[in-house]
C-alpha atoms as a PDB file:
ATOM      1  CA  UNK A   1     101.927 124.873 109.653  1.00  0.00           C
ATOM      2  CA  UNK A   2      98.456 125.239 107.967  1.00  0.00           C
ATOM      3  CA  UNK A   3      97.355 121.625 106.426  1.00  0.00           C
ATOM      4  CA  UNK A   4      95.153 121.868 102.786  1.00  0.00           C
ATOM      5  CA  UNK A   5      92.098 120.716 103.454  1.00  0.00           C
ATOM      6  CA  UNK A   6      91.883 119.485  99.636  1.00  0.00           C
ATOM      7  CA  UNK A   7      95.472 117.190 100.377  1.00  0.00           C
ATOM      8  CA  UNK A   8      95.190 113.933 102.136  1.00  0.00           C
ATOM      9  CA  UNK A   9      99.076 112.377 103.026  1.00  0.00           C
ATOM     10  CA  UNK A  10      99.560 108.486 103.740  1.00  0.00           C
ATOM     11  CA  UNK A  11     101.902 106.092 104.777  1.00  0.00           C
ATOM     12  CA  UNK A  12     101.962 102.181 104.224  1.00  0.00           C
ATOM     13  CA  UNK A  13     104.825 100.555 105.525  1.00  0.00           C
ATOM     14  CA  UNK A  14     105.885  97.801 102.626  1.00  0.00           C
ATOM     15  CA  UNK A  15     108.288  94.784 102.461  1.00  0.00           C
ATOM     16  CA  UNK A  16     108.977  94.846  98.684  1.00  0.00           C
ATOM     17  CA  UNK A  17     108.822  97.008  95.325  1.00  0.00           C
ATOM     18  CA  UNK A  18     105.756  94.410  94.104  1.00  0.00           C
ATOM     19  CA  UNK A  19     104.040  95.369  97.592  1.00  0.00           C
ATOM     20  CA  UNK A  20     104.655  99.152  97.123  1.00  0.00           C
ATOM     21  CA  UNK A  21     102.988  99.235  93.293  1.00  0.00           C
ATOM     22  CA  UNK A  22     100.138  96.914  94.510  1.00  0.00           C
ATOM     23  CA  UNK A  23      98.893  99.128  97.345  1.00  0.00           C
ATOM     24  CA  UNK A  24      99.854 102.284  95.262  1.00  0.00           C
ATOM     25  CA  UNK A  25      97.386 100.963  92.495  1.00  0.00           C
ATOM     26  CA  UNK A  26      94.963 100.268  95.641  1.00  0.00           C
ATOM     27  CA  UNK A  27      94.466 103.097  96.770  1.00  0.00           C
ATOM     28  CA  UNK A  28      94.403 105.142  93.537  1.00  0.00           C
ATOM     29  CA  UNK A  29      90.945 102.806  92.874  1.00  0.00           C
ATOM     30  CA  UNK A  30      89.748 102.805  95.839  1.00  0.00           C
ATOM     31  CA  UNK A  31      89.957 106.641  96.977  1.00  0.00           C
ATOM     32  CA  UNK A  32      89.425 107.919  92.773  1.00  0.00           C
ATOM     33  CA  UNK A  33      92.640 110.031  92.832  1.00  0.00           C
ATOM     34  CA  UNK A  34      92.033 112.432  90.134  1.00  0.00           C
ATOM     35  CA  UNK A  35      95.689 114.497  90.954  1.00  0.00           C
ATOM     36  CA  UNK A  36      98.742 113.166  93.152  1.00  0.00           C
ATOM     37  CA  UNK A  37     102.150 113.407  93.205  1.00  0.00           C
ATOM     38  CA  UNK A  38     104.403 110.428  94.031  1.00  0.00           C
ATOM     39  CA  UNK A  39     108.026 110.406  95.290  1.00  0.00           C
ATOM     40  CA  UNK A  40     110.504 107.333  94.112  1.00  0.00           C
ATOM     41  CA  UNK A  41     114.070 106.985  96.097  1.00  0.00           C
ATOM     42  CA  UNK A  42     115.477 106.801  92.228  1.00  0.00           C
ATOM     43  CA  UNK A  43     115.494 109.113  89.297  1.00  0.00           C
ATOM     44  CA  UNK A  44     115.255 105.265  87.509  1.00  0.00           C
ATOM     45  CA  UNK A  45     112.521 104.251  90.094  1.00  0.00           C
ATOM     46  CA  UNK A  46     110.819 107.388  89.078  1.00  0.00           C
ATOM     47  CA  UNK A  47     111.073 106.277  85.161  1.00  0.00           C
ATOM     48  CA  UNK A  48     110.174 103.037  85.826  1.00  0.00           C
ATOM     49  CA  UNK A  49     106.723 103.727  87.945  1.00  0.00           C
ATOM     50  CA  UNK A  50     105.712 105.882  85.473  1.00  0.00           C
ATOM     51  CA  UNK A  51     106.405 103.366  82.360  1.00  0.00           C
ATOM     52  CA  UNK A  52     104.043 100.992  84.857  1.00  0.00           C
ATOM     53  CA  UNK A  53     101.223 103.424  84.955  1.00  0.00           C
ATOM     54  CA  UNK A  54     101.237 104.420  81.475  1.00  0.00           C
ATOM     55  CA  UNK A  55     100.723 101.033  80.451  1.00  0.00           C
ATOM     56  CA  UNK A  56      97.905 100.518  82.900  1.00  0.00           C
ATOM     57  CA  UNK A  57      96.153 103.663  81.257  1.00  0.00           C
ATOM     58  CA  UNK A  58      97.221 106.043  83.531  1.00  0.00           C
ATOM     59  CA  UNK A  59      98.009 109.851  82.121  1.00  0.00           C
ATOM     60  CA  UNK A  60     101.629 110.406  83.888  1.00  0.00           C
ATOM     61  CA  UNK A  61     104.922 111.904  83.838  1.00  0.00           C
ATOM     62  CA  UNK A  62     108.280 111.432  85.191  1.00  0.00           C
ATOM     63  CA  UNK A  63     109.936 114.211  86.869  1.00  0.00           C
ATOM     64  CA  UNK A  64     113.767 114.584  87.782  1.00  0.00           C
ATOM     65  CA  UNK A  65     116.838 116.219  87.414  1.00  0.00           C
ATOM     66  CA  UNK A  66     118.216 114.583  84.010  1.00  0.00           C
ATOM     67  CA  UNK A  67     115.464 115.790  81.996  1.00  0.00           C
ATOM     68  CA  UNK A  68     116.159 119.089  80.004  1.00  0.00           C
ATOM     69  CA  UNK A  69     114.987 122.130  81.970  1.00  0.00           C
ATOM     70  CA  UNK A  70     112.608 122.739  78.815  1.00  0.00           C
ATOM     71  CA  UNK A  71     110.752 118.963  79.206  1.00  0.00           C
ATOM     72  CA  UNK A  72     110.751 119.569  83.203  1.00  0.00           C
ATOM     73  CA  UNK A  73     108.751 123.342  82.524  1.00  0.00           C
ATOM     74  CA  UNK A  74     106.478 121.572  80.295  1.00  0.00           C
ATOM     75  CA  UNK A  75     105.607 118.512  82.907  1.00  0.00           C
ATOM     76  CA  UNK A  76     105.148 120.844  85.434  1.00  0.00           C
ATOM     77  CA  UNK A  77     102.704 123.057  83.846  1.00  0.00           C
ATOM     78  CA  UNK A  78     100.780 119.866  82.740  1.00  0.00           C
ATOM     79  CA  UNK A  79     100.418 119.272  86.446  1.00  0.00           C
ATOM     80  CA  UNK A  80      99.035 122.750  87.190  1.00  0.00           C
END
Protein backbone atom coordinates (compact mmCIF):
# COMPACT_ATOMS: atom_id res chain seq x y z
CA UNK A 1 0.00 0.00 0.00
CA UNK A 2 0.85 3.69 -0.81
CA UNK A 3 2.77 5.34 2.39
CA UNK A 4 1.86 9.45 3.06
CA UNK A 5 4.69 11.13 2.53
CA UNK A 6 3.40 13.84 5.21
CA UNK A 7 3.10 10.60 8.05
CA UNK A 8 6.18 9.40 9.75
CA UNK A 9 5.34 5.88 12.04
CA UNK A 10 7.77 4.81 15.02
CA UNK A 11 8.41 2.26 17.34
CA UNK A 12 10.38 2.37 20.76
CA UNK A 13 10.42 -0.69 22.54
CA UNK A 14 9.81 0.37 26.49
CA UNK A 15 10.11 -1.44 29.89
CA UNK A 16 7.56 0.66 31.84
CA UNK A 17 4.49 3.21 31.60
CA UNK A 18 7.12 6.12 33.11
CA UNK A 19 9.50 5.02 30.08
CA UNK A 20 6.64 5.12 27.49
CA UNK A 21 5.41 8.96 28.57
CA UNK A 22 9.12 10.05 28.81
CA UNK A 23 10.12 9.14 25.25
CA UNK A 24 6.53 10.06 24.04
CA UNK A 25 7.19 13.67 25.46
CA UNK A 26 10.77 13.22 23.65
CA UNK A 27 10.01 12.97 20.67
CA UNK A 28 7.03 15.36 20.50
CA UNK A 29 10.04 18.18 21.39
CA UNK A 30 12.40 17.01 19.57
CA UNK A 31 10.64 16.30 16.04
CA UNK A 32 7.84 19.65 16.76
CA UNK A 33 4.76 17.41 16.24
CA UNK A 34 2.18 19.84 15.33
CA UNK A 35 -0.71 16.75 14.66
CA UNK A 36 -0.46 12.96 15.86
CA UNK A 37 -2.54 10.47 16.91
CA UNK A 38 -1.62 8.09 19.77
CA UNK A 39 -3.00 4.60 20.56
CA UNK A 40 -3.28 3.44 24.50
CA UNK A 41 -4.03 -0.53 25.19
CA UNK A 42 -6.90 1.10 27.66
CA UNK A 43 -9.92 3.24 27.16
CA UNK A 44 -8.50 4.41 31.00
CA UNK A 45 -4.87 4.55 29.59
CA UNK A 46 -6.31 6.67 26.90
CA UNK A 47 -7.99 9.11 29.70
CA UNK A 48 -5.18 9.11 31.66
CA UNK A 49 -2.40 10.20 28.84
CA UNK A 50 -4.48 12.76 27.87
CA UNK A 51 -5.13 14.25 31.60
CA UNK A 52 -0.96 14.10 31.46
CA UNK A 53 -0.71 16.22 28.41
CA UNK A 54 -3.26 18.66 29.22
CA UNK A 55 -1.53 19.53 32.23
CA UNK A 56 1.78 19.86 30.45
CA UNK A 57 0.01 22.44 28.03
CA UNK A 58 -0.74 20.25 25.47
CA UNK A 59 -4.24 20.87 23.35
CA UNK A 60 -5.68 17.07 23.44
CA UNK A 61 -8.50 14.81 23.50
CA UNK A 62 -9.41 11.42 24.50
CA UNK A 63 -11.08 9.23 22.11
CA UNK A 64 -13.01 5.85 22.82
CA UNK A 65 -15.96 3.97 22.83
CA UNK A 66 -17.70 5.22 26.24
CA UNK A 67 -17.95 8.67 25.17
CA UNK A 68 -21.42 9.73 23.70
CA UNK A 69 -21.44 9.40 19.91
CA UNK A 70 -22.19 13.33 19.99
CA UNK A 71 -18.66 14.18 22.15
CA UNK A 72 -16.78 11.47 19.81
CA UNK A 73 -18.23 13.61 16.35
CA UNK A 74 -17.12 16.68 17.95
CA UNK A 75 -13.34 15.34 18.87
CA UNK A 76 -13.04 14.07 15.66
CA UNK A 77 -13.82 17.06 13.70
CA UNK A 78 -11.43 19.03 16.06
CA UNK A 79 -8.80 16.71 14.68
CA UNK A 80 -9.64 17.41 11.03
Amino acid sequence: HAQHKQIKQILHYVNSQTQKRQILLQLIEEHTIMQGIIFTSTKRGADDLAEEMKERGYPVASLHGDMRQSVRNRTLEQLR
